[in-house]
N, C-alpha and C. Protein backbone atom coordinates (compact mmCIF):
# COMPACT_ATOMS: atom_id res chain seq x y z
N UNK A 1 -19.10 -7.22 -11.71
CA UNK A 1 -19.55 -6.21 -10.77
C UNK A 1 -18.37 -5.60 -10.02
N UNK A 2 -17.37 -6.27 -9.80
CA UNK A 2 -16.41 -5.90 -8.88
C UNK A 2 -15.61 -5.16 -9.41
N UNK A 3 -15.04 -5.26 -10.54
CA UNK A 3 -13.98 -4.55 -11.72
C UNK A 3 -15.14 -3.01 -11.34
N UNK A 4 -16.55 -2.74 -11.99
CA UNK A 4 -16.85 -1.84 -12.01
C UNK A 4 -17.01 -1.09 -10.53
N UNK A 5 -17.17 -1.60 -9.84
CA UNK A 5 -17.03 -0.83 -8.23
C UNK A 5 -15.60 -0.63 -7.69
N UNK A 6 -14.46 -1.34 -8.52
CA UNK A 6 -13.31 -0.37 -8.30
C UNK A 6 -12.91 0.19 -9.07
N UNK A 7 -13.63 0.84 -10.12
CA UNK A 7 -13.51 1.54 -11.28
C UNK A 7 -14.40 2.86 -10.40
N UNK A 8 -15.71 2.74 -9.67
CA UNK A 8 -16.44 3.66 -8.94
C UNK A 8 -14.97 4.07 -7.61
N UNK A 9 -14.50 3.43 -7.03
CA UNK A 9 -14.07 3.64 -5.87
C UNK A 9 -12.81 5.20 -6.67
N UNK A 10 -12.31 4.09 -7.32
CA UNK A 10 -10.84 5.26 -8.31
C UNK A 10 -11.90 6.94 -8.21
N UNK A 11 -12.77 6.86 -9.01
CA UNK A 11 -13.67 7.73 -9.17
C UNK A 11 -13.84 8.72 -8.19
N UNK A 12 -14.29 7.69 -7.56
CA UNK A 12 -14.65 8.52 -5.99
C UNK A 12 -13.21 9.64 -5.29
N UNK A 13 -12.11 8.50 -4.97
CA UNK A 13 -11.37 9.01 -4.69
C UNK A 13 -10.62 10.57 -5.10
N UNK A 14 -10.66 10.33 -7.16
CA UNK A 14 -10.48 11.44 -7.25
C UNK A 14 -10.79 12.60 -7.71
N UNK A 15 -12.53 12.21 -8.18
CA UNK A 15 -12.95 13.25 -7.99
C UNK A 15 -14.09 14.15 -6.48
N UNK A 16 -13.57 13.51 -5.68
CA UNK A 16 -14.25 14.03 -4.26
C UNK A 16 -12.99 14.63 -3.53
N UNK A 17 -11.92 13.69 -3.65
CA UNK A 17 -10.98 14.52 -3.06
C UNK A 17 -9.69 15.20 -3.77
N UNK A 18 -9.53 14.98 -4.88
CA UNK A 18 -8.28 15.47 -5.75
C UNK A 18 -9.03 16.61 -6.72
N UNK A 19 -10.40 16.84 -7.31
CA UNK A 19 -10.71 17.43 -8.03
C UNK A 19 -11.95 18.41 -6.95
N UNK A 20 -12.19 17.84 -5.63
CA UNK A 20 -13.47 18.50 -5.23
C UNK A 20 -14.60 18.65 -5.83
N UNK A 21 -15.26 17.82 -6.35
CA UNK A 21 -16.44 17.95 -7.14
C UNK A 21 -17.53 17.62 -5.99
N UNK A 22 -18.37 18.50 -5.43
CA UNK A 22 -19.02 18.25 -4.54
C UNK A 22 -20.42 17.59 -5.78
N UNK A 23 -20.73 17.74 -6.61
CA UNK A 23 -21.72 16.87 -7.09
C UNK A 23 -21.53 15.41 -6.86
N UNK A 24 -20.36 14.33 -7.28
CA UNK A 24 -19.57 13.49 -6.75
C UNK A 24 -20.06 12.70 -5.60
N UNK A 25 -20.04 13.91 -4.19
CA UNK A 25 -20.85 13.20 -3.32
C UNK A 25 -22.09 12.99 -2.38
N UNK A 26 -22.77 13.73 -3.61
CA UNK A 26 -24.13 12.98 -3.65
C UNK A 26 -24.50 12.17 -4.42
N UNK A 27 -23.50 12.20 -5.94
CA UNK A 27 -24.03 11.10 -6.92
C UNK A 27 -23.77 9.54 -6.34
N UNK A 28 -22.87 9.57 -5.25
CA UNK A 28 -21.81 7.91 -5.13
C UNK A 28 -22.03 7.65 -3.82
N UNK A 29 -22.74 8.50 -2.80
CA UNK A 29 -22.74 7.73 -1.43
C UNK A 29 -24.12 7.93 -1.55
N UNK A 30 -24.75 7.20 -0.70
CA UNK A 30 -26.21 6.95 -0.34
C UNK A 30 -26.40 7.53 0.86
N UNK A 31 -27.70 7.89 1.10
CA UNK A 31 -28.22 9.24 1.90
C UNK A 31 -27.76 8.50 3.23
N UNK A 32 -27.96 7.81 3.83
CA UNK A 32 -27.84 6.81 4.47
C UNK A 32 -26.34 6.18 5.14
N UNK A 33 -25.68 6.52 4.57
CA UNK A 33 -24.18 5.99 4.72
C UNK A 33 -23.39 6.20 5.90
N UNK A 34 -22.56 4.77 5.95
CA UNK A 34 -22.17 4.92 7.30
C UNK A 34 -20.52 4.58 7.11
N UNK A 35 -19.25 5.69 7.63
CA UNK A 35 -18.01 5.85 7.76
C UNK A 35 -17.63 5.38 8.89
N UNK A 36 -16.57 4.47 9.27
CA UNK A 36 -15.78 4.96 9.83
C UNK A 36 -14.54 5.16 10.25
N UNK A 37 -14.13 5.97 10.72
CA UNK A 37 -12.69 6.29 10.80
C UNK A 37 -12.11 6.24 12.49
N UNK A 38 -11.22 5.74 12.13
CA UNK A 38 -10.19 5.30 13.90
C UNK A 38 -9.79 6.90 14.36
N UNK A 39 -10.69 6.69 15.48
CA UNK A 39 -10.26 7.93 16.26
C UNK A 39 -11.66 9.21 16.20
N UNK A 40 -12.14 8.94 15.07
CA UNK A 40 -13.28 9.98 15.28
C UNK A 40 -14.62 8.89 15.17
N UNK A 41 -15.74 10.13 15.61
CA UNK A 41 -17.11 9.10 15.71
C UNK A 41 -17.39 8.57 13.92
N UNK A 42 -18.53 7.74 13.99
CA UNK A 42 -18.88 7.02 12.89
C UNK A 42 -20.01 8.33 12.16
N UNK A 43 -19.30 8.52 11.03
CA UNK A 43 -20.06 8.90 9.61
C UNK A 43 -22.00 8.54 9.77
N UNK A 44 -22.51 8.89 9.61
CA UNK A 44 -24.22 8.49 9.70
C UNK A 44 -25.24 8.97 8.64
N UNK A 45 -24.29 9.94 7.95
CA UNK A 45 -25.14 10.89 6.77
C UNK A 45 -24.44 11.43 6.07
N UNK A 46 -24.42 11.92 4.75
CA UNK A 46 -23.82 12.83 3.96
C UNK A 46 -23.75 14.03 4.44
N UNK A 47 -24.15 14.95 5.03
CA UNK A 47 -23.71 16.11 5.83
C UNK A 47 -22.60 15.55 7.10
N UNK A 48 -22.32 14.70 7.45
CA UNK A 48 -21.83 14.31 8.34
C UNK A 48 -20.25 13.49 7.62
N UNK A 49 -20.53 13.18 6.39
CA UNK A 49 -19.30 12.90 5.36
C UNK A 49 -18.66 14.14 5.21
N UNK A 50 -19.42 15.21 4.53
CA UNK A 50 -19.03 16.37 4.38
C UNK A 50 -18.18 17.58 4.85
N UNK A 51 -19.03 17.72 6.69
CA UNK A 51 -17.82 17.96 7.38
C UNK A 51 -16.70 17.54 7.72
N UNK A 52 -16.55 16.43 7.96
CA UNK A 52 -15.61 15.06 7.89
C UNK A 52 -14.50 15.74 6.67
N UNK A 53 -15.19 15.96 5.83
CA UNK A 53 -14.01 16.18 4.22
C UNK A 53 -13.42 17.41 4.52
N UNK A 54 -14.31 18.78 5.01
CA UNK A 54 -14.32 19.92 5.14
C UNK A 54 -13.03 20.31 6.01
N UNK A 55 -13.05 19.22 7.12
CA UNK A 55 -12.23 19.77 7.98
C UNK A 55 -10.49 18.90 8.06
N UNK A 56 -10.34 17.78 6.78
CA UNK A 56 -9.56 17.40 6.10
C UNK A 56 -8.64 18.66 5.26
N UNK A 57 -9.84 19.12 4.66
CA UNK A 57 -9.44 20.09 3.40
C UNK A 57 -9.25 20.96 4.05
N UNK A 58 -9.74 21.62 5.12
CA UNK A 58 -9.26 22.61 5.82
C UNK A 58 -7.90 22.79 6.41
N UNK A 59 -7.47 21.83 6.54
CA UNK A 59 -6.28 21.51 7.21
C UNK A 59 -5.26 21.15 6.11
N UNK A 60 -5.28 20.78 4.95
CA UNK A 60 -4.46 20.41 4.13
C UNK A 60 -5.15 20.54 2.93
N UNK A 61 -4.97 21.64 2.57
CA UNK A 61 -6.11 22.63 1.20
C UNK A 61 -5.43 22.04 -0.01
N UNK A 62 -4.20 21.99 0.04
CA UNK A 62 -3.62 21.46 -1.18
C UNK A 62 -3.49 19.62 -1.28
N UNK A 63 -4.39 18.97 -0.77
CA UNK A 63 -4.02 17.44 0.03
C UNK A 63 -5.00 17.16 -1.78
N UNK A 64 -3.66 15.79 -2.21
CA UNK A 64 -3.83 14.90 -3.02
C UNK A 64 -3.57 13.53 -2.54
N UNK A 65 -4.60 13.07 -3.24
CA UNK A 65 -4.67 11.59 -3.00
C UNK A 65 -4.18 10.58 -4.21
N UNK A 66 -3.15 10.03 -4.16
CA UNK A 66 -2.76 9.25 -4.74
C UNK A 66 -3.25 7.92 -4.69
N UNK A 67 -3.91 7.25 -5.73
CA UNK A 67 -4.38 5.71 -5.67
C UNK A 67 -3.32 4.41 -6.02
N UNK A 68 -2.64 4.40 -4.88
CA UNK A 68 -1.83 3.37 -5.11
C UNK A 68 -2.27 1.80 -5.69
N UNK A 69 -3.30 1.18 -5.35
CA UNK A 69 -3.47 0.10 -5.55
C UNK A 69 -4.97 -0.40 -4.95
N UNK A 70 -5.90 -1.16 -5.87
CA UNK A 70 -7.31 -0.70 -5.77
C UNK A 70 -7.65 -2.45 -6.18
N UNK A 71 -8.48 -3.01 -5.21
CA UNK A 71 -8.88 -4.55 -5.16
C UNK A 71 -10.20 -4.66 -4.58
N UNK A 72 -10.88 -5.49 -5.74
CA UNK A 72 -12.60 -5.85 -5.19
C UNK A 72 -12.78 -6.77 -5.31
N UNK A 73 -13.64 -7.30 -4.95
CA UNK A 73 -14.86 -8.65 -4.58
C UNK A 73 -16.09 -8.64 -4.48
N UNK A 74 -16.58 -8.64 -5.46
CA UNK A 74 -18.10 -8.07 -5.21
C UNK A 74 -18.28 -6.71 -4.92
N UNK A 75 -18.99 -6.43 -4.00
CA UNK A 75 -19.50 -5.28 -3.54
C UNK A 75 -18.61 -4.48 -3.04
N UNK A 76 -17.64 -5.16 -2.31
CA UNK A 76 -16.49 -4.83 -1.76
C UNK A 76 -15.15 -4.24 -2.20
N UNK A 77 -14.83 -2.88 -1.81
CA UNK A 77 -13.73 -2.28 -2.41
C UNK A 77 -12.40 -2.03 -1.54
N UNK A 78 -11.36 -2.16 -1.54
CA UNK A 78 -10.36 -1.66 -1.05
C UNK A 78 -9.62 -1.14 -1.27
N UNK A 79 -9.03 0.29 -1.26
CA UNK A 79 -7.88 1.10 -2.05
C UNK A 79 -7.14 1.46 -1.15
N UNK A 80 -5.91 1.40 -1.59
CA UNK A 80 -4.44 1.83 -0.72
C UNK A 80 -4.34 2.78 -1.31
N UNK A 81 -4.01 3.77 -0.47
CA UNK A 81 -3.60 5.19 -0.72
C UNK A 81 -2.31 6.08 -0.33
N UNK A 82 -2.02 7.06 -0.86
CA UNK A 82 -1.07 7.95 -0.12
C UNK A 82 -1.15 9.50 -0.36
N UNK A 83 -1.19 10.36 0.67
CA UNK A 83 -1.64 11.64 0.36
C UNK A 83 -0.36 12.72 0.81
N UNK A 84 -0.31 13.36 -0.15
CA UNK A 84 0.37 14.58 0.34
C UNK A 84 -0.19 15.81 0.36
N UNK A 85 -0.02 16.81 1.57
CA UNK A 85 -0.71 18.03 1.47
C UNK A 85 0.52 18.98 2.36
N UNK A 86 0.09 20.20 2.59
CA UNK A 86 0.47 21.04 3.23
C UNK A 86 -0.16 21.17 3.99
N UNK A 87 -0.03 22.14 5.83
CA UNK A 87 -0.87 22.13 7.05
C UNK A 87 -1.02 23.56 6.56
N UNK A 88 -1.44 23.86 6.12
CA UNK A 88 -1.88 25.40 5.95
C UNK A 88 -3.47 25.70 6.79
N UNK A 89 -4.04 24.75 7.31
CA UNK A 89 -5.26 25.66 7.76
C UNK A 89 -5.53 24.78 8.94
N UNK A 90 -6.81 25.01 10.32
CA UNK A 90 -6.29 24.59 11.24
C UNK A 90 -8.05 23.57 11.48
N UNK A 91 -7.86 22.77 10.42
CA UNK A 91 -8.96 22.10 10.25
C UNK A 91 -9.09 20.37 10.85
N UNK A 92 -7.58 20.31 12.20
CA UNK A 92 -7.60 19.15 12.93
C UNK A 92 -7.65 19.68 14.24
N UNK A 93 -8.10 21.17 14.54
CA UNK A 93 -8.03 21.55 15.84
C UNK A 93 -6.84 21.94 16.70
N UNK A 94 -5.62 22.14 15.01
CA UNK A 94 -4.46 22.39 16.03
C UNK A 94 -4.26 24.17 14.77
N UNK A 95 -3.58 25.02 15.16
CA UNK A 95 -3.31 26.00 14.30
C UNK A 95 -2.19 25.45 13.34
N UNK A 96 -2.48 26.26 11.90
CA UNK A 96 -1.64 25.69 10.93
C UNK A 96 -0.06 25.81 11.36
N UNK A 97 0.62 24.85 10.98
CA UNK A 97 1.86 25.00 10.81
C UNK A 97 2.65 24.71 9.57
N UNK A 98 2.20 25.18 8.21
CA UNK A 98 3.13 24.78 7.26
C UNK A 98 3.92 24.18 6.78
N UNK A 99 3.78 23.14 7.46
CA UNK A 99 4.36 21.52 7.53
C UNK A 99 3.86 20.86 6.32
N UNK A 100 5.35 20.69 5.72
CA UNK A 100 4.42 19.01 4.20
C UNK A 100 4.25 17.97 4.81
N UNK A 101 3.64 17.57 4.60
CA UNK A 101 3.10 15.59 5.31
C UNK A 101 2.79 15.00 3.98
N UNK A 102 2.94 13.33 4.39
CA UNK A 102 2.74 12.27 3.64
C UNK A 102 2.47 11.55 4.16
N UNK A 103 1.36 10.54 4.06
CA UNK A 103 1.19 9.33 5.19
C UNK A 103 0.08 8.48 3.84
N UNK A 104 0.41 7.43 4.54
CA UNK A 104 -0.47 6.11 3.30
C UNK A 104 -1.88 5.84 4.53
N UNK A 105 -3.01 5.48 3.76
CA UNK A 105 -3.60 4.55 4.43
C UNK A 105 -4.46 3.56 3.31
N UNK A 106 -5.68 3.54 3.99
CA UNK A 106 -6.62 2.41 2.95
C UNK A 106 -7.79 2.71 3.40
N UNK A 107 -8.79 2.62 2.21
CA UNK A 107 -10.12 2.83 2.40
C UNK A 107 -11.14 1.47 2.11
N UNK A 108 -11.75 0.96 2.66
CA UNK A 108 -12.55 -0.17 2.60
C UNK A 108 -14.05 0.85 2.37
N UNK A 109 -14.42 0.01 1.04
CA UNK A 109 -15.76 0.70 0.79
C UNK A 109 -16.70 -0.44 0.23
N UNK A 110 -17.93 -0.54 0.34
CA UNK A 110 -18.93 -1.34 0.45
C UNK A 110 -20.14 -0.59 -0.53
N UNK A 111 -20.17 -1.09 -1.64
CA UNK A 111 -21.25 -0.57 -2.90
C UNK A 111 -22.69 -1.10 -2.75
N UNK A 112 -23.60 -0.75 -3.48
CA UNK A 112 -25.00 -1.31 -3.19
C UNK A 112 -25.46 -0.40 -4.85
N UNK A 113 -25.74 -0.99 -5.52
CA UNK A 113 -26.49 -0.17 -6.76
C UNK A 113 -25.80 0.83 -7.04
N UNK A 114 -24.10 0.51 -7.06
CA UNK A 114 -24.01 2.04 -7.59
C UNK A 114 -22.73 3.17 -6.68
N UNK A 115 -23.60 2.65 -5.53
CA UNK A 115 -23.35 4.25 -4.47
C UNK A 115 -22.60 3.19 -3.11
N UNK A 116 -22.10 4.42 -2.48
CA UNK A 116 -21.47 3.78 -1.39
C UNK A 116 -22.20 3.65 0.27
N UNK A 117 -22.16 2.46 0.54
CA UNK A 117 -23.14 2.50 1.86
C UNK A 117 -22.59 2.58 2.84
N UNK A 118 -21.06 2.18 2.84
CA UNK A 118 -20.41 1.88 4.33
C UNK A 118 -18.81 1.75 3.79
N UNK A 119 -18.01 2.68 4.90
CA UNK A 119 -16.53 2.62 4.21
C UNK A 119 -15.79 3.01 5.60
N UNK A 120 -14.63 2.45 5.45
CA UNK A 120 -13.80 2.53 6.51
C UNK A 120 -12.47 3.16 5.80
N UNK A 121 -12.14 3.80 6.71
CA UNK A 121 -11.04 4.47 6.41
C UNK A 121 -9.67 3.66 7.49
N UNK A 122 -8.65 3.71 7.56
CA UNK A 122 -7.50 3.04 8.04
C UNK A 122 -6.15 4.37 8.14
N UNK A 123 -5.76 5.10 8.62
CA UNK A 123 -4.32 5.66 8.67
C UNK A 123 -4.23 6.23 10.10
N UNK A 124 -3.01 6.92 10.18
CA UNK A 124 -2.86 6.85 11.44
C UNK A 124 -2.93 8.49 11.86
N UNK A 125 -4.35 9.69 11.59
CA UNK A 125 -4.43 10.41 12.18
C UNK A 125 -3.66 11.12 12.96
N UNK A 126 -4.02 10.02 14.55
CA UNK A 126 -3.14 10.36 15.79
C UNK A 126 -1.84 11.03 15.35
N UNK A 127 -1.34 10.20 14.70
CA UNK A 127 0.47 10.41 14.91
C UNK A 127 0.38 11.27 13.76
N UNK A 128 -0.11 11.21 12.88
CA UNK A 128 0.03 12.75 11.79
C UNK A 128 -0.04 14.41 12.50
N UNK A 129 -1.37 13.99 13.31
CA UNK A 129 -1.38 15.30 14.28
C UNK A 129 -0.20 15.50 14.94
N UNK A 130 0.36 14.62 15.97
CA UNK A 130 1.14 14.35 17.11
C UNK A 130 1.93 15.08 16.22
N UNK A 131 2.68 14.24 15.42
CA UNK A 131 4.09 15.12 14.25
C UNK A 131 3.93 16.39 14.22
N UNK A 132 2.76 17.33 13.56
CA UNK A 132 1.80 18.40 13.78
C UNK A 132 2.49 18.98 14.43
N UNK A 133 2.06 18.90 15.43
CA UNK A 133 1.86 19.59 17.32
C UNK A 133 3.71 19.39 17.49
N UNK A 134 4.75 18.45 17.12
CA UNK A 134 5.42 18.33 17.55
C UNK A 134 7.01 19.35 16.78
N UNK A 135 6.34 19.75 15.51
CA UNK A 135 6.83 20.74 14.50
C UNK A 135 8.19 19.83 14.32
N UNK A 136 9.03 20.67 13.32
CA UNK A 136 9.66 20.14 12.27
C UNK A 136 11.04 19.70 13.18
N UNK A 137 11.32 20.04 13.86
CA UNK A 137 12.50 19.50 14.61
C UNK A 137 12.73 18.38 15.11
N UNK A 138 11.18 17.78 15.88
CA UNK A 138 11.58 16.84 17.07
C UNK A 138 10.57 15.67 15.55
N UNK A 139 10.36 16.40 13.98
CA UNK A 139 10.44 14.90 13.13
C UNK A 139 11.38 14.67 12.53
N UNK A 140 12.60 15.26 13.09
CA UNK A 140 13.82 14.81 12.31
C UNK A 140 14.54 13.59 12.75
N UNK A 141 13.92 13.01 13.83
CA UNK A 141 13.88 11.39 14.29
C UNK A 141 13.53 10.42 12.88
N UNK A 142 14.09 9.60 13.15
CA UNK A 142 13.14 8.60 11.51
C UNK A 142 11.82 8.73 11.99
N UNK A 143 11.66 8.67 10.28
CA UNK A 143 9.90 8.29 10.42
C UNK A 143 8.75 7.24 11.03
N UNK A 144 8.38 7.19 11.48
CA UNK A 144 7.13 5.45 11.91
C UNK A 144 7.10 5.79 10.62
N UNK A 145 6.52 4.20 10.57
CA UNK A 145 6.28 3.76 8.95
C UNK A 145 4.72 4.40 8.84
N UNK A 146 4.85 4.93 8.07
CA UNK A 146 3.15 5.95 7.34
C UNK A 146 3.03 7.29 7.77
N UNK A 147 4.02 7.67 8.06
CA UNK A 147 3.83 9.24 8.72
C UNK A 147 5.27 9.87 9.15
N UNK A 148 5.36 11.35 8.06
CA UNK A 148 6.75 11.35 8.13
C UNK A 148 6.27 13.08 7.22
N UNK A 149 7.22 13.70 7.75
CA UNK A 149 7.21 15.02 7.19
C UNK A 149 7.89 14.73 6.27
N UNK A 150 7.35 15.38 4.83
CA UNK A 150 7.75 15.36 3.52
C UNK A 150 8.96 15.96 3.49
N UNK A 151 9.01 17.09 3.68
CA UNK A 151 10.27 18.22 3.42
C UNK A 151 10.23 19.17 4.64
N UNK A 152 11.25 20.10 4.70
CA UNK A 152 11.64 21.11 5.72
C UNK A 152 10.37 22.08 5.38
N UNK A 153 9.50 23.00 6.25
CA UNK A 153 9.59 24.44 5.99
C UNK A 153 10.00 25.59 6.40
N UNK A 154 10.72 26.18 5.94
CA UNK A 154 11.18 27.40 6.68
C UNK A 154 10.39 28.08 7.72
């Protein structure tokens, strides 16, 4: 069971967020499902996943997710990740700044027949924004570990 629910999780990952297949997520989360992520409120519904994604993608239109490393137990999934995107759109509430970013986190996801009932997400938001807001100069400090401007932009 477990091999195949991190065979679903890979799945998930990239075709919901690397390929956008909005069929995807209705086939793999359950109507029902509950997210959550550090720093924003808890996930409660698939329209409520959705915007959640919307305003990800909004903010980093070109954002890939790389599946670093993917471990289950039963029902239980965990994938380490790392994403790179561009800030091209202003879908964290700050206006774009054309900034590359890279930051790792991990997704804890919880299967039931199939589909996903409950998943936690892990990275560090905050300080991705903060970097954001703080533009390309004042990240030419070293990086914190998981969050670090990729490259310069003009």
């Amino acid at each position: 069971m477990s091999q195949d629910n991190r065979e679903l999780a890979r799945q998930w990952m990239d075709e919901v967020w690397n390929q956008r297949m909005e069929p995807t997520i209705d086939a793999m989360l359950a109507p029902d499902v509950i997210g959550h992520s550090e720093g924003n409120p808890d996930i409660l519904d698939v329209p409520a996943f959705r915007a959640y994604r919307s305003a990800l993608l909004n903010a980093f239109p070109n954002l890939r997710i790389e599946v670093e490393d993917v471990i289950g137990s039963g029902d239980d999934v965990a994938v380490r990740w790392r994403v790179r995107g561009t800030h091209d759109g202003d879908g964290l509430g700050i206006a774009a700044t054309g900034q590359s970013v890279e930051f790792w986190g991990m997704t804890w996801m919880r299967f039931s027949d199939g589909r996903i009932v409950e998943g936690w997400d892990a990275w560090n938001q905050g300080g991705v924004v903060q970097r954001l807001q703080m533009g390309w100069a004042a990240s030419q400090a070293p990086a914190r570990p998981g969050v670090h401007a990729a490259s310069r932009t003009p």
